[in-house]
Protein backbone atom coordinates (compact mmCIF):
# COMPACT_ATOMS: atom_id res chain seq x y z
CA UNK A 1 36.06 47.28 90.02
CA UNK A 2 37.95 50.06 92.16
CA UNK A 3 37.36 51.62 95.53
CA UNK A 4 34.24 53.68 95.85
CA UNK A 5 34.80 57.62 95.70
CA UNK A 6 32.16 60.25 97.21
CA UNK A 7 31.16 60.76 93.21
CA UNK A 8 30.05 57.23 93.12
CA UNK A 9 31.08 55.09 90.37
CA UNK A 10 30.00 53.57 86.79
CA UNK A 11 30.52 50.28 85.67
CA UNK A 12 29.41 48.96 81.80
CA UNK A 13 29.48 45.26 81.49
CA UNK A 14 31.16 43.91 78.34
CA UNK A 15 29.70 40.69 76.74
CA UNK A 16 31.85 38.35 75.06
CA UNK A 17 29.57 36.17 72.11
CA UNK A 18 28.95 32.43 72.44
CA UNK A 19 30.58 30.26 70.04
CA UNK A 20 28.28 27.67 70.62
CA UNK A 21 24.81 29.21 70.35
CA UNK A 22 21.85 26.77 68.73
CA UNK A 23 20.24 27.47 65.48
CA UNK A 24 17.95 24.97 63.58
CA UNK A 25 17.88 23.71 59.23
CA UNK A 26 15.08 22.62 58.29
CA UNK A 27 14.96 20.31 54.83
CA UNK A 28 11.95 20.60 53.00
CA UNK A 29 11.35 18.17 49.37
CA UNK A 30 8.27 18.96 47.08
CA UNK A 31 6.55 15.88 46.19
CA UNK A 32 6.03 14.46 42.55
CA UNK A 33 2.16 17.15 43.01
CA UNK A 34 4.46 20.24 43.16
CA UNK A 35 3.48 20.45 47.17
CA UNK A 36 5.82 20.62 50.30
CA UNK A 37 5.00 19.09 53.18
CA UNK A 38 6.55 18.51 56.61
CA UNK A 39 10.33 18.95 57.01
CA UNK A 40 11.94 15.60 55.49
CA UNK A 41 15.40 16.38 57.94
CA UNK A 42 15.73 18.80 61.24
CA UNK A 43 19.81 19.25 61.34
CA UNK A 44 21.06 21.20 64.99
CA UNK A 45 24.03 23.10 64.55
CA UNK A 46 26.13 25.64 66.64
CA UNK A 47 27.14 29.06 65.93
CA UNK A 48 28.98 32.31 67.22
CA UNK A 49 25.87 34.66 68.30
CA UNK A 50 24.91 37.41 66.14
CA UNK A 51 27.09 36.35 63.02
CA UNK A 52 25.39 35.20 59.77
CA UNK A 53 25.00 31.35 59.43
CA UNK A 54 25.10 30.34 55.84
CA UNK A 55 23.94 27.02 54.88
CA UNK A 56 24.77 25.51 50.98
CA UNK A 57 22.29 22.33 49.79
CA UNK A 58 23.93 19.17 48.99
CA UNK A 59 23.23 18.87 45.26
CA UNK A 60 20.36 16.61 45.26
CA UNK A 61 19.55 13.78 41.44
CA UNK A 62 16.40 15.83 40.03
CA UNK A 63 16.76 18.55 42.46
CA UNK A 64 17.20 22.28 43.04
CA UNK A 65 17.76 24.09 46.20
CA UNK A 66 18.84 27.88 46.92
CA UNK A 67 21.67 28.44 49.57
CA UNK A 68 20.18 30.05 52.63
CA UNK A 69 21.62 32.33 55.38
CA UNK A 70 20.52 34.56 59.08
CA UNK A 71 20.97 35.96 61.62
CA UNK A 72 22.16 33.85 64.39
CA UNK A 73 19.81 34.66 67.77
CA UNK A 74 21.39 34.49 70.97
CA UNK A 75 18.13 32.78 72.05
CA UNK A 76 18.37 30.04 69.41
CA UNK A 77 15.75 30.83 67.51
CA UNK A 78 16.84 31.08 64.20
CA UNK A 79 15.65 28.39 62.34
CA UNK A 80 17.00 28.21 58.36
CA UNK A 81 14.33 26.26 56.08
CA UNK A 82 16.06 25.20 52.63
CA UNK A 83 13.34 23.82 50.00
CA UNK A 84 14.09 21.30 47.71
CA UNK A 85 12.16 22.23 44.24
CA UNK A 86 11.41 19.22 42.36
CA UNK A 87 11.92 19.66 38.79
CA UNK A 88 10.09 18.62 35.68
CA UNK A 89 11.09 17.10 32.69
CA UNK A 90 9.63 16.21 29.43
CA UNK A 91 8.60 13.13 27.93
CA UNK A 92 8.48 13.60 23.72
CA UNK A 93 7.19 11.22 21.41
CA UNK A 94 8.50 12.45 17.56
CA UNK A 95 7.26 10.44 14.19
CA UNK A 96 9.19 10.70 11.47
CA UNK A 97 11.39 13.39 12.88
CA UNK A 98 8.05 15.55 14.04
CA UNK A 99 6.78 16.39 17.31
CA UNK A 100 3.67 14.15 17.86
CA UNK A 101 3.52 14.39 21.60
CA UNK A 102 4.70 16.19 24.68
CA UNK A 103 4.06 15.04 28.05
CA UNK A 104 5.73 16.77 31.23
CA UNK A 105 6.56 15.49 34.54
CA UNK A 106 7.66 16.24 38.34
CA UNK A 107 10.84 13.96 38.76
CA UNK A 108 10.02 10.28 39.98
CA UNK A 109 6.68 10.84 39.21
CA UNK A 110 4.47 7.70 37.72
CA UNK A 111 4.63 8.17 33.49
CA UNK A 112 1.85 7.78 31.81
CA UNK A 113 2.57 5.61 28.90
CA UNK A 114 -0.97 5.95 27.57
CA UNK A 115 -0.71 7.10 23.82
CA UNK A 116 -3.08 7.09 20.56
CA UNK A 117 -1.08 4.89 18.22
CA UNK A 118 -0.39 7.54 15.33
CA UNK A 119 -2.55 7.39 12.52
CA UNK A 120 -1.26 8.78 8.69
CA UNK A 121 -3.01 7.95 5.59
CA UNK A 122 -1.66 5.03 3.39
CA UNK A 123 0.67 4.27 6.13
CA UNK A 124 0.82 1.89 9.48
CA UNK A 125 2.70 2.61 12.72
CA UNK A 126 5.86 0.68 13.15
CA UNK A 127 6.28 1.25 16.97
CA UNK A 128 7.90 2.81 19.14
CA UNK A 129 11.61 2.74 19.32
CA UNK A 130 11.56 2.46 23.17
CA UNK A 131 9.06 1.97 26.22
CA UNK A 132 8.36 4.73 28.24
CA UNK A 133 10.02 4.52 31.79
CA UNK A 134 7.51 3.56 34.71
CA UNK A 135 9.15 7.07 36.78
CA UNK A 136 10.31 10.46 35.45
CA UNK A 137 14.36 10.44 35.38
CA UNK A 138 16.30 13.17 35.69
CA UNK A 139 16.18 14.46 32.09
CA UNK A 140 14.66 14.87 29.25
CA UNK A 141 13.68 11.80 27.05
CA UNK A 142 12.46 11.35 23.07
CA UNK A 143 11.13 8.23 22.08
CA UNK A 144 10.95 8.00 18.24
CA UNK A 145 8.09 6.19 16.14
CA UNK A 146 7.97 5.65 12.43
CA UNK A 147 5.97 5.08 9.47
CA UNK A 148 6.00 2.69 6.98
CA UNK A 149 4.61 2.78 3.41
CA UNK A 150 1.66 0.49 2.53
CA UNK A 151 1.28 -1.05 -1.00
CA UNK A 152 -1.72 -1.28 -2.87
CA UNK A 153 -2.68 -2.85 -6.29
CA UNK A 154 -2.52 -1.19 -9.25
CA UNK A 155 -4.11 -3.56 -11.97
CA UNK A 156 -3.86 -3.47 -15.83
CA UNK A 157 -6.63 -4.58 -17.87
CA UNK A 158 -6.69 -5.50 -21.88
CA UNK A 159 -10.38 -5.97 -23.02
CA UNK A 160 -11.46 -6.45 -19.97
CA UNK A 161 -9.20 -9.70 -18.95
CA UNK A 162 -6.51 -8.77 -16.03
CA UNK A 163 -3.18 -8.89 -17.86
CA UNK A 164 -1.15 -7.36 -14.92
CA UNK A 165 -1.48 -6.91 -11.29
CA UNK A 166 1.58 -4.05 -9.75
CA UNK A 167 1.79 -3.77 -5.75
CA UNK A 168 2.77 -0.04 -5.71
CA UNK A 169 3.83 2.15 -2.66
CA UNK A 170 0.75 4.77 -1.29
CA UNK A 171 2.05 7.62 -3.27
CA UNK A 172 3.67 6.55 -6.04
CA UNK A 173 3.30 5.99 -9.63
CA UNK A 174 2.70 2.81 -10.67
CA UNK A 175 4.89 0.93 -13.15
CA UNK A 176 2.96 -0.31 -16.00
CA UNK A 177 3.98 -3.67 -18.38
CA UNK A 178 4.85 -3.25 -21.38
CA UNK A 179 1.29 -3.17 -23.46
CA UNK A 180 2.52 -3.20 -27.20
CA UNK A 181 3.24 -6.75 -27.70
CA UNK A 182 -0.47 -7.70 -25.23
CA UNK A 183 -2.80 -7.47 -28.64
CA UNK A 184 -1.53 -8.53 -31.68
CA UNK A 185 -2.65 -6.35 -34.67
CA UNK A 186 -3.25 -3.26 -32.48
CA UNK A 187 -0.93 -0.43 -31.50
CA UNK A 188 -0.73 0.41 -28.19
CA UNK A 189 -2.01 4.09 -27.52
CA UNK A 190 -2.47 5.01 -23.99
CA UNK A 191 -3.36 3.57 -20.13
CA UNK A 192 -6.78 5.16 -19.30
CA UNK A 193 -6.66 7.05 -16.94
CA UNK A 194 -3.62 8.11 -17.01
CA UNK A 195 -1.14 6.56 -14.64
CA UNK A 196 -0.90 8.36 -11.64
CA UNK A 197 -0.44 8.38 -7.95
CA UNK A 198 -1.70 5.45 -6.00
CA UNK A 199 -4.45 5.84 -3.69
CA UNK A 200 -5.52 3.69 -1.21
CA UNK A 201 -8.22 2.30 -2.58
CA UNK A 202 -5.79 0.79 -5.42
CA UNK A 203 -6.26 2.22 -9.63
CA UNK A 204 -7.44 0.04 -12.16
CA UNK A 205 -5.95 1.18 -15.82
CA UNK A 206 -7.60 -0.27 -19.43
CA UNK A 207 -5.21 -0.56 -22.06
CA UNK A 208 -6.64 1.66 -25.28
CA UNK A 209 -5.04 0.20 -28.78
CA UNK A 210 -5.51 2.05 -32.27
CA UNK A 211 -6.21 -0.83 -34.89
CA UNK A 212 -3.84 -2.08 -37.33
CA UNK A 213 -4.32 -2.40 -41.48
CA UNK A 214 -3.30 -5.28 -43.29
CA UNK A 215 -4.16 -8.13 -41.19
CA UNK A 216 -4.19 -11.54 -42.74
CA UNK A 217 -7.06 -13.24 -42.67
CA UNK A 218 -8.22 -17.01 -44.27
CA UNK A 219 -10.81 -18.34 -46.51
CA UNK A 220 -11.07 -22.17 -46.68
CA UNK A 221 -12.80 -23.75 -49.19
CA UNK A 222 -14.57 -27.42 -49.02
CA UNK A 223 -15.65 -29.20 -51.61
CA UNK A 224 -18.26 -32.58 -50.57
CA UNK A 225 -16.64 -35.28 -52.13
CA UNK A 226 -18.20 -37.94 -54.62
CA UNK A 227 -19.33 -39.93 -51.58
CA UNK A 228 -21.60 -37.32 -50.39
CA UNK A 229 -20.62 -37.07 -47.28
CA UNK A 230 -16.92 -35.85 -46.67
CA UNK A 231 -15.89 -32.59 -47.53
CA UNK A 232 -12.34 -31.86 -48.75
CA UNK A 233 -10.47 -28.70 -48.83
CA UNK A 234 -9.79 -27.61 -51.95
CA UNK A 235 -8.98 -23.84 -51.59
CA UNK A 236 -7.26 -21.49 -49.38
CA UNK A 237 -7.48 -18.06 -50.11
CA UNK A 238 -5.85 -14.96 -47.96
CA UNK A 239 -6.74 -11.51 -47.77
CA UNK A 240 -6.42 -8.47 -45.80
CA UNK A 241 -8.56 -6.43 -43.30
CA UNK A 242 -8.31 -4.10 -40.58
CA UNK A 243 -8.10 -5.83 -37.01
CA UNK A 244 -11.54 -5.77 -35.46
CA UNK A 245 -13.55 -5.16 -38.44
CA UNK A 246 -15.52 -8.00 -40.20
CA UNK A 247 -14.20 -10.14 -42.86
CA UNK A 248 -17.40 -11.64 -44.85
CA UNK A 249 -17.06 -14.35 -47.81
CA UNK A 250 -18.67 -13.29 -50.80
CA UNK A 251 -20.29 -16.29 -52.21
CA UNK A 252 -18.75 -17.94 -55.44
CA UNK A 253 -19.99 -19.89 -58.18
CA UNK A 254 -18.49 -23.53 -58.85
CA UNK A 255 -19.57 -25.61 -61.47
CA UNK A 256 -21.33 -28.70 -60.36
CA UNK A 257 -21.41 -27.07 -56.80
CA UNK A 258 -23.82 -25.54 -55.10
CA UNK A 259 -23.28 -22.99 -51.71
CA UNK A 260 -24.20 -24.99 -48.56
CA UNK A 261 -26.67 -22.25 -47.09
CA UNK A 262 -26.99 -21.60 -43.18
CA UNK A 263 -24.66 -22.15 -40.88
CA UNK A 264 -24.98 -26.11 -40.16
CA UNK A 265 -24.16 -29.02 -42.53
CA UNK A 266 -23.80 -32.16 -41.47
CA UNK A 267 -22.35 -31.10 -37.64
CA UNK A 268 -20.04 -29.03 -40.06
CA UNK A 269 -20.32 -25.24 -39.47
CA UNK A 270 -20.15 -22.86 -42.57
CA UNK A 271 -18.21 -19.48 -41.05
CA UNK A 272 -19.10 -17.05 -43.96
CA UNK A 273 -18.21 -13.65 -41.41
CA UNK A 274 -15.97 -13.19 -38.65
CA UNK A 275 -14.08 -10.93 -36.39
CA UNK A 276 -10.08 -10.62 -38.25
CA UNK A 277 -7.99 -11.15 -35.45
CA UNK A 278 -5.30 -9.08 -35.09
CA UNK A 279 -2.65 -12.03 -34.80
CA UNK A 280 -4.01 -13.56 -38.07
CA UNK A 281 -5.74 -16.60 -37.29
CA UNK A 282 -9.02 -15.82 -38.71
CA UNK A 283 -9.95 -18.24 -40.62
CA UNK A 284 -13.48 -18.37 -42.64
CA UNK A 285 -14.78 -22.09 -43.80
CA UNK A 286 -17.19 -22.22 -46.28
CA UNK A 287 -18.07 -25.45 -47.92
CA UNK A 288 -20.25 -26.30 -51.06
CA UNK A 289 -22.30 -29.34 -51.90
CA UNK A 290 -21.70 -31.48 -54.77
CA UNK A 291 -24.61 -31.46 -57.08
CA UNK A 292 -26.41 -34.91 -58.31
CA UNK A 293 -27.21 -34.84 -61.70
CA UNK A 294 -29.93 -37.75 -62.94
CA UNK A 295 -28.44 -40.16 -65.87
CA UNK A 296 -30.54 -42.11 -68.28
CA UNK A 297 -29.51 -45.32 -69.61
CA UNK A 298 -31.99 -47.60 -71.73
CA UNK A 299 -34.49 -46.07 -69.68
CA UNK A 300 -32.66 -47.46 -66.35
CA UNK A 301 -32.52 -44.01 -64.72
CA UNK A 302 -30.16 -43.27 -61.67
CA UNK A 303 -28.47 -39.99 -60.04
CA UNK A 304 -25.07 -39.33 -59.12
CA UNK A 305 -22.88 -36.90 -58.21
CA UNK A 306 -21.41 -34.41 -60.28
CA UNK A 307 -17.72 -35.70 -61.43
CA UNK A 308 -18.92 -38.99 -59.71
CA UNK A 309 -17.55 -42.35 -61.71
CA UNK A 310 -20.87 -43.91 -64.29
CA UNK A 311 -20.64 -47.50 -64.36
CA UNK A 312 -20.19 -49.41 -67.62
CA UNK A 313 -23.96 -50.48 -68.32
CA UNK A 314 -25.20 -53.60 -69.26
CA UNK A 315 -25.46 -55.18 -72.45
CA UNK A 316 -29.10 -55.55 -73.11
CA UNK A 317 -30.46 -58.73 -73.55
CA UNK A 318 -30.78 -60.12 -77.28
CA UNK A 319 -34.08 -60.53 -78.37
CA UNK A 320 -34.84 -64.91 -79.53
CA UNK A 321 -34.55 -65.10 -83.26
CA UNK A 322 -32.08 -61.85 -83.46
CA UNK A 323 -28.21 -61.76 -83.76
């Protein structure tokens, strides 16, 4: 300031900024809902007035926060407010390599490990390869589940009697035996239906066969024996036939024999027709009776059996006065 002149005089004051002017940060964290509430942290710091204060977030697990800057007031007002954005992150639940489900979450927020066990025809669920986590980490997780193959029973049938039963895998084609050596006689022509790919409710297959020529089949012949009551074989006769068609006897004539007729003789059966088996163990028995023929001697008369042994007979008895 100088002395004062008769013009008067002009002064201009000249501010110098304080180094140590007040400004506010506020720290604001979204909760696992996506909402902010109140300030989580008030932080006071100092600044030269009317120069930009610039303040950088600490990087924060599961975080994200802009850097923020203003204006410092000379009346300490500015106040910088930095936002913590929670971020999200996905929970994925692949089968078999596929995307079955996709859940997403706020970080630290409660998981939901609720889940419809995976359904797939001809197949169960395996599990899980891990648990979900109670809270949301920081990243993104996969949990993997698998499959696995269920069997079911393919059975083979051969005139109706079970010969074969094959587990086979949902899918696939079954594995049939080996059906040509299963009926003697026959040749093996075909599974019906046709093999094919199991189901789950399992596949029953009949073996069809093509009939063989030249099947061997038996005729036994019994003869009753003098005693008229055991019969002895006295013939065996083969032939041939086709398997499955019916061999009959065609009666004979023996002399001295007669055909035993119907189908029961003494407990004995007579098997004059049968089924030729294709393994060749048909056999047909047939049996005749030995007839009795009546012998006269002196007037003594008496039967026997044809080819049976006659008795000397007796010398009759001299009459008194002859020689």
């Amino acid at each position: 300031l100088a002395a004062m002149t008769v013009d008067g005089a002009e002064y201009n004051a000249v501010f110098t900024a304080n180094t140590d002017t007040a400004y506010t940060v506020e720290i604001y964290e979204m909760d696992v809902n996506g909402a902010y509430g109140e300030a989580i942290e008030t932080i006071d710091k100092t600044g030269t007035s009317d120069t930009t204060a610039t303040f950088v977030p600490e990087a924060k697990e599961g975080f994200k926060a802009e850097t923020v800057s203003g204006n410092i007031e000379a009346d300490g007002s500015l106040v910088l407010k930095v936002y913590y954005e929670r971020q999200k992150f996905n929970v994925t639940y692949n089968v078999d390599g596929s995307e079955y489900n996709t859940k997403e979450y706020y970080f630290g927020a409660a998981v939901d490990a609720t889940l419809a066990e995976p359904e797939k025809t001809g197949y169960t669920f395996s599990g899980w390869d891990a648990d979900a986590p109670a809270t949301m980490p920081a990243k993104n997780l996969v949990i993997s589940g698998t499959f696995t193959v269920n069997q079911y029973d393919a059975t083979f049938y051969v005139d109706g009697k079970l010969v074969a039963t094959v587990p086979t895998d949902f899918g696939k084609v079954p594995v049939a035996p080996d059906a040509s050596a299963l009926k003697p006689g026959y040749t093996f022509v075909e599974w019906n239906p046709a093999l094919e790919a199991m189901t789950t409710a399992g596949k029953r297959y009949d073996a069809v066969y093509s009939a063989n020529g030249g099947i061997t089949y038996k005729v036994e012949t019994h003869m009753m024996a003098t005693d008229g009551v055991t019969y002895e074989l006295a013939y065996t006769d083969e032939f041939t036939g086709i398997a499955g068609d019916t061999a009959t006897y065609g009666v004979k004539t023996y002399e001295g024999f007669t055909f035993v007729s119907g189908t029961n003789y003494d407990a004995d059966a007579n098997t004059i027709s049968g089924t030729i088996a294709g393994d060749g163990t048909t056999v047909l028995e047939v049996r005749y009776s030995r007839n009795k023929i009546t012998v006269d001697i002196n007037g003594d008369k008496d039967e026997y059996y044809y080819g049976e042994e006659i008795p000397e007979p007796t010398a009759p008895t001299e009459p008194e006065g002859m020689d």
